[in-house]
Protein backbone atom coordinates (compact mmCIF):
# COMPACT_ATOMS: atom_id res chain seq x y z
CA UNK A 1 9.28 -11.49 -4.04
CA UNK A 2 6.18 -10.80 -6.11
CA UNK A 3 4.02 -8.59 -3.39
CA UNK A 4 7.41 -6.94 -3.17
CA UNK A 5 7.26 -6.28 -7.34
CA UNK A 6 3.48 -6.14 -6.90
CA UNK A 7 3.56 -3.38 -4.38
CA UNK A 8 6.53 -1.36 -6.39
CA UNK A 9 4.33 -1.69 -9.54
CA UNK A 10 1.18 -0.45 -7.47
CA UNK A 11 3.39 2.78 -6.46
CA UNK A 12 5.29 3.38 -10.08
CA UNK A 13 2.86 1.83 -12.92
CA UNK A 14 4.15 3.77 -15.26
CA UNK A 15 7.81 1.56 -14.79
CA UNK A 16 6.74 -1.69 -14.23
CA UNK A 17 8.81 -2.74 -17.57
CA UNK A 18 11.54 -1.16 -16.11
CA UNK A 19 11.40 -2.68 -12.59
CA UNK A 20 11.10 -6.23 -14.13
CA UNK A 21 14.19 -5.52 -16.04
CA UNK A 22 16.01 -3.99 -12.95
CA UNK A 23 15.29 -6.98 -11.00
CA UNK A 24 15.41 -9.51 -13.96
CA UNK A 25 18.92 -9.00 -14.09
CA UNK A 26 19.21 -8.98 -10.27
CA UNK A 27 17.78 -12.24 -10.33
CA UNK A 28 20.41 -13.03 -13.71
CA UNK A 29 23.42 -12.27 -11.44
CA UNK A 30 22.00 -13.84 -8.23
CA UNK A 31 21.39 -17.44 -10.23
CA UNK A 32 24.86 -16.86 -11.47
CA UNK A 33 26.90 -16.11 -8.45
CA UNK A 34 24.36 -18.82 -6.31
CA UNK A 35 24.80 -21.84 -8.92
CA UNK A 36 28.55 -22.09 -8.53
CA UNK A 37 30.99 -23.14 -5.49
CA UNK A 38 32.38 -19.97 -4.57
CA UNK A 39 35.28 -20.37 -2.26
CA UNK A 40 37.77 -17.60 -2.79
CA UNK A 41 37.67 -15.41 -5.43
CA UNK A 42 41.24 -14.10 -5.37
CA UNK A 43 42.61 -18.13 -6.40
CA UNK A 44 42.75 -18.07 -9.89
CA UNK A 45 43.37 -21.69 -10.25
CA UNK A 46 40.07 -21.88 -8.30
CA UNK A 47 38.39 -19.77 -10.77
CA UNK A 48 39.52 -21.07 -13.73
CA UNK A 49 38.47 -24.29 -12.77
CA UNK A 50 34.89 -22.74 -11.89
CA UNK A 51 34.59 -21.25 -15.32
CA UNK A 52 35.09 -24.62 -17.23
CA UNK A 53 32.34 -25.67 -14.73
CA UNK A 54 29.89 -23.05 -15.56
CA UNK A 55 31.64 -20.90 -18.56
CA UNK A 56 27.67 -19.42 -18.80
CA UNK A 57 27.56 -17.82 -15.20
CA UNK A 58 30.93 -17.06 -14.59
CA UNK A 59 30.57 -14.87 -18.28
CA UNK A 60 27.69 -13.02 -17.09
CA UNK A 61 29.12 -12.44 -13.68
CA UNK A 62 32.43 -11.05 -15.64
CA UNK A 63 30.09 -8.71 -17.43
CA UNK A 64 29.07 -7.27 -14.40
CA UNK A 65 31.90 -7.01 -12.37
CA UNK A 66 32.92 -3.60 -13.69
CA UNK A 67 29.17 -2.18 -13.49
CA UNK A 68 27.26 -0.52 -10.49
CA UNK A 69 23.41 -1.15 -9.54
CA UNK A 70 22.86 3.06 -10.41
CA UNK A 71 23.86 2.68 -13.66
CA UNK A 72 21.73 -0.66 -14.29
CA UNK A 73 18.98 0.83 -12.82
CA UNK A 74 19.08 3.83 -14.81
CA UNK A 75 19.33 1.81 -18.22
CA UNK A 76 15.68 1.03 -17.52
CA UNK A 77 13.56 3.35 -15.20
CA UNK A 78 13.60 7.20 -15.33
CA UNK A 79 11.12 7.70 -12.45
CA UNK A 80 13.40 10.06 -10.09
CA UNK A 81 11.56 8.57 -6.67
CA UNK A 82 11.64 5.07 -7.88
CA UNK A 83 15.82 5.32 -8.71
CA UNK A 84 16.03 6.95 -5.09
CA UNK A 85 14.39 3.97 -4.04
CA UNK A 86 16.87 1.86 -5.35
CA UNK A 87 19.79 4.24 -3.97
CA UNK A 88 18.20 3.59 -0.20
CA UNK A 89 18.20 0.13 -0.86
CA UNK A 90 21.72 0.17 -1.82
CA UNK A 91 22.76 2.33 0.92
CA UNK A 92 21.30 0.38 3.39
CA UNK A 93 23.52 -2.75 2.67
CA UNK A 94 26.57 -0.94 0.83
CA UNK A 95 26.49 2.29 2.78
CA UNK A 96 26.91 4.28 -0.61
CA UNK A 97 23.99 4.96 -3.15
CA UNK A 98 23.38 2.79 -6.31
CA UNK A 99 25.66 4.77 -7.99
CA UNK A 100 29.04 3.82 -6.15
CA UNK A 101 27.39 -0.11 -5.29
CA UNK A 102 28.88 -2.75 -7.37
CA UNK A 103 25.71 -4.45 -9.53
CA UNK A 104 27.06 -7.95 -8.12
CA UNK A 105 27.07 -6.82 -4.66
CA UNK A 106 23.60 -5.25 -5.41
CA UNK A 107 22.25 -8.29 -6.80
CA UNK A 108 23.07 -10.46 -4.28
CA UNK A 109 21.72 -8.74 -1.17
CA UNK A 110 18.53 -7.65 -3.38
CA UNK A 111 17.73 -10.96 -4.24
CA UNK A 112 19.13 -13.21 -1.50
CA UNK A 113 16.29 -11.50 1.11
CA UNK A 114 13.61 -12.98 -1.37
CA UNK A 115 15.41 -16.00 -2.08
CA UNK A 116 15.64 -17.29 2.27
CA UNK A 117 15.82 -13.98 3.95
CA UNK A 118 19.29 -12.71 5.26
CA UNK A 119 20.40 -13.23 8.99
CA UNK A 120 21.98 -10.70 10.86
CA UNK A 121 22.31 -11.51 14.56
CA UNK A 122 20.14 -10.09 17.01
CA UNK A 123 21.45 -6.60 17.89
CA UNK A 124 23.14 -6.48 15.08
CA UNK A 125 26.89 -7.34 13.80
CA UNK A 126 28.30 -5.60 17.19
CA UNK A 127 26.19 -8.16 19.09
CA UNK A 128 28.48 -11.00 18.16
CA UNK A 129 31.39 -9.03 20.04
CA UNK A 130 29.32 -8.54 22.91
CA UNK A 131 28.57 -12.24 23.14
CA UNK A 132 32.17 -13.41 22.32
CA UNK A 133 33.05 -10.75 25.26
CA UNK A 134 30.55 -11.98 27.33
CA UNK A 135 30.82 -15.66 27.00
CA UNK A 136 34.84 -15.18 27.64
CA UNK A 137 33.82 -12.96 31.01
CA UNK A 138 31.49 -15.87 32.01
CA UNK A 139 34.40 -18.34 31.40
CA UNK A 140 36.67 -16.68 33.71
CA UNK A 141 38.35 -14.53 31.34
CA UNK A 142 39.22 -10.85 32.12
CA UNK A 143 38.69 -8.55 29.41
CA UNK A 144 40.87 -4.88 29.34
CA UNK A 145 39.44 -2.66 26.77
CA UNK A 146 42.76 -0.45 25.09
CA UNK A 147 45.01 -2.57 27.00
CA UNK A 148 48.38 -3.66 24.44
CA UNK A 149 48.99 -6.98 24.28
CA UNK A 150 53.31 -7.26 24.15
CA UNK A 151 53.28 -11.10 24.56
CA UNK A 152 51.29 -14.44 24.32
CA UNK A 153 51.85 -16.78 26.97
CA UNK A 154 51.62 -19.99 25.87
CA UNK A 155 51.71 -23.34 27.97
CA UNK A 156 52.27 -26.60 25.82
CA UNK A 157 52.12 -24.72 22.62
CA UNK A 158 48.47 -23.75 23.74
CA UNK A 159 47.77 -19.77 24.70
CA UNK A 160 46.83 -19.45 27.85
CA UNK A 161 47.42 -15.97 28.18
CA UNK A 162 48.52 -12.55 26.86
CA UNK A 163 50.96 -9.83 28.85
CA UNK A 164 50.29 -6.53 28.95
């Protein structure tokens, strides 16, 4: 994380307040969301029970919810390339710019690759289809691409089958 801040401040002196900012409160919402047991965030039973846990973090990560990385960013650097920066980065892991990324989505894949690296599978998230497909091929299974399923066989109250 710091030759990564090193080497933006090398490239933008002029915003290195601004970066540390930008990525201070990265860092704010990543501690947040990483210090509590998150489970399912649609049980609010569940999340009650979280914020009487950690009434500090789940505050802060309410505060963000409604806010987008673009917006963040733009509180504290005005450097045009740098903020395009920051709309790659966001685009590479939200598909949209910083603009249209949520700050808490933005925060957690910004900081989590500094914090023990993120693991995609090798050939990327298709290559866990192609192994599934290939392991069940190796098994015995056939496998018919666009074929419609109309029924599960099932043996024992195990599948064992599907009709076509």
């Amino acid at each position: 994380y710091d030759d990564f801040i090193e080497e933006l401040v090398r490239k933008f002196p002029h915003e290195k307040e601004g970066i540390l900012k930008f990525y201070g409160t990265c860092w704010k919402i990543f501690n947040s969301l990483n210090s509590l047991e998150l489970k399912s965030l649609e049980e609010p039973l569940y999340l009650f029970g979280q914020f009487f846990k950690k009434p500090l973090e789940c505050l802060t990560l309410a505060y963000y919810l409604p806010q987008n990385a673009g917006d963040i960013a733009r509180k504290f650097i005005k450097d045009q390339q740098l903020l395009s920066f920051i709309d790659a980065e966001c685009f590479i892991v939200s598909t949209v710019n910083a603009l249209k990324t949520p700050m808490i989505n933005a925060s957690m894949v910004l900081c989590d690759r500094h914090f023990g690296g993120i693991n995609y599978p090798v050939g990327g998230v298709g290559g866990i289809a192609v192994s599934l497909a290939n392991g069940l091929v190796e098994k015995g299974s056939a496998i018919r691409y666009k074929a419609n399923v109309t029924n599960v066989i099932l043996e024992n109250g195990k599948a064992v089958g599907v009709r076509l």
